[in-house]
Protein backbone atom coordinates (compact mmCIF):
# COMPACT_ATOMS: atom_id res chain seq x y z
CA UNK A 1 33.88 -24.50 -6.46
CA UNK A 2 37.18 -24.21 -7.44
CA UNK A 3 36.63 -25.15 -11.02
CA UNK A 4 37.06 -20.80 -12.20
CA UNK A 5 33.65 -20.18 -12.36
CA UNK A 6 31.95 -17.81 -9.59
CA UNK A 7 30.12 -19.13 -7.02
CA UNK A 8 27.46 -16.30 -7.45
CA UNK A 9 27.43 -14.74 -10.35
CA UNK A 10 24.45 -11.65 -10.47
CA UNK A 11 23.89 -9.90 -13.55
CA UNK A 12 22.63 -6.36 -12.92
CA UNK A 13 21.22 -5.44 -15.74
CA UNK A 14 18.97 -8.21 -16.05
CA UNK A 15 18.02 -7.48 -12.61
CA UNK A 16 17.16 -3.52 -13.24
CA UNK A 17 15.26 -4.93 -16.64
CA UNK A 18 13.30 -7.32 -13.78
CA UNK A 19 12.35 -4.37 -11.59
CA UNK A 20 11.33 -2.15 -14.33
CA UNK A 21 9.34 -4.93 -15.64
CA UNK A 22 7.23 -5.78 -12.64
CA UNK A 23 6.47 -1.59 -12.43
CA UNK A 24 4.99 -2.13 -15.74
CA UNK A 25 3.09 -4.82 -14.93
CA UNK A 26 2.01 -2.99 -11.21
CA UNK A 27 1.40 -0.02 -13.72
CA UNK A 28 -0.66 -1.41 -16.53
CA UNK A 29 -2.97 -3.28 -13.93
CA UNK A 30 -3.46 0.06 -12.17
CA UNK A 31 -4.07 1.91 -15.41
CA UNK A 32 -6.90 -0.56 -16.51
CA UNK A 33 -10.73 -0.27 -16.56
CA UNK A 34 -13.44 -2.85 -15.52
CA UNK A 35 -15.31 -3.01 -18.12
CA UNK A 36 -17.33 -5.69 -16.87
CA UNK A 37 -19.37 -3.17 -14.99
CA UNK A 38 -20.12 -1.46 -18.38
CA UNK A 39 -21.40 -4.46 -20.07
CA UNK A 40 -23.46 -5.04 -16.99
CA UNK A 41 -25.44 -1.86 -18.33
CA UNK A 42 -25.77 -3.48 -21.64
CA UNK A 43 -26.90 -7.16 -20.82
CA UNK A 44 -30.62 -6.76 -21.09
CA UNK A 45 -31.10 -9.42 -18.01
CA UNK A 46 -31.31 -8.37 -14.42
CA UNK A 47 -29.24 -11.90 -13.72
CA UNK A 48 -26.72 -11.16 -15.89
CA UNK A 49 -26.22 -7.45 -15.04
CA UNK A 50 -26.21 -8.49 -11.06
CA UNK A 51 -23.18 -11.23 -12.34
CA UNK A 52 -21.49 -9.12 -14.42
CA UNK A 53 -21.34 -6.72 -11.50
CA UNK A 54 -20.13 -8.92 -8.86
CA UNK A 55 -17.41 -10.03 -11.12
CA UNK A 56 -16.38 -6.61 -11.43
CA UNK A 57 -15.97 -5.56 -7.70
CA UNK A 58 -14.50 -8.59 -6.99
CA UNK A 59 -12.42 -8.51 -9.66
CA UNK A 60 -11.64 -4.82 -8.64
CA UNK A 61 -10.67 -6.10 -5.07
CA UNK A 62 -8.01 -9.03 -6.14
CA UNK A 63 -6.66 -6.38 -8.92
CA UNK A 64 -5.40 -4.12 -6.26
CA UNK A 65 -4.22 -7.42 -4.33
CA UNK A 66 -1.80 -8.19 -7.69
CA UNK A 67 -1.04 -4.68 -7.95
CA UNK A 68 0.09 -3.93 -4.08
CA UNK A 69 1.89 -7.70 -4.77
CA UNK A 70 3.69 -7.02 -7.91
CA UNK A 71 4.95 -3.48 -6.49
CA UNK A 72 5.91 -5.40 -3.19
CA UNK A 73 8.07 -7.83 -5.54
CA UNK A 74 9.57 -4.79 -7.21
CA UNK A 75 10.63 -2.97 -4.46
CA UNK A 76 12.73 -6.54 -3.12
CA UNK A 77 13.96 -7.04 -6.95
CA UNK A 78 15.47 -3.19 -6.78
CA UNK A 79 16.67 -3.93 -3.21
CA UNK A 80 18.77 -6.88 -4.10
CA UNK A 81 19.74 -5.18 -7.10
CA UNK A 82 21.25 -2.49 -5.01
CA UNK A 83 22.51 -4.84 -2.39
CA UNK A 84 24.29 -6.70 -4.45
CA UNK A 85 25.98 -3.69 -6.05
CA UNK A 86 26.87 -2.47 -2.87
CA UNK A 87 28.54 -6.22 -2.14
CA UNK A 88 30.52 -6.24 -5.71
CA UNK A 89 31.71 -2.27 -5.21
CA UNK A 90 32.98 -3.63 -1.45
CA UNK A 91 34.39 -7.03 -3.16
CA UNK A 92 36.18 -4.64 -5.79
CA UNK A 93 37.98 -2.17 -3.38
CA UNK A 94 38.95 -5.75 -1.12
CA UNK A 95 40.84 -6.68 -4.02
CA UNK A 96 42.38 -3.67 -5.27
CA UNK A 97 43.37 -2.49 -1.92
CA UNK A 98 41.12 0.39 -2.36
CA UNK A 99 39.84 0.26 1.06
């Protein structure tokens, strides 16, 4: 402190790019396909196909877990990006006398 350099120092850009990011993420999970169902069909071995399907509901189960997750994350990431807007726009008028 002291030294000239902020004590918090936010970049919002990279924030926005963060949020925008993670909704990709949420988004491309969402938008995929088990396919590990479909090469259940295919195996040839009632063992196999019984594995293959298991993997894929439980797989299906912790996807929507990571999707719900991500999304939560996103949501905080665009909430501090707007809070600390908010915070620098109120910072700004302090200083300029605008309020």
């Amino acid at each position: 402190m002291g030294d000239g350099d902020p004590d918090l120092l936010v970049k919002f850009e990279r924030v926005r790019e963060l949020g925008r990011k993670l909704r990709f993420v949420a988004t491309e999970f969402e938008n995929s396909e088990s396919i590990a169902s479909d090469y259940a069909e295919e195996a040839g071995h009632d063992g196999l196909a019984h594995e293959l399907e298991q993997f894929a509901e439980n797989w299906s189960k912790k996807r929507r877990q990571v999707i719900d997750a991500v999304g939560s994350f996103a949501d905080i990431v665009d909430s501090a990006e707007e809070a600390f807007g908010g915070l620098d726009t109120e910072l700004y008028k302090a200083l300029t006398g605008e309020i």
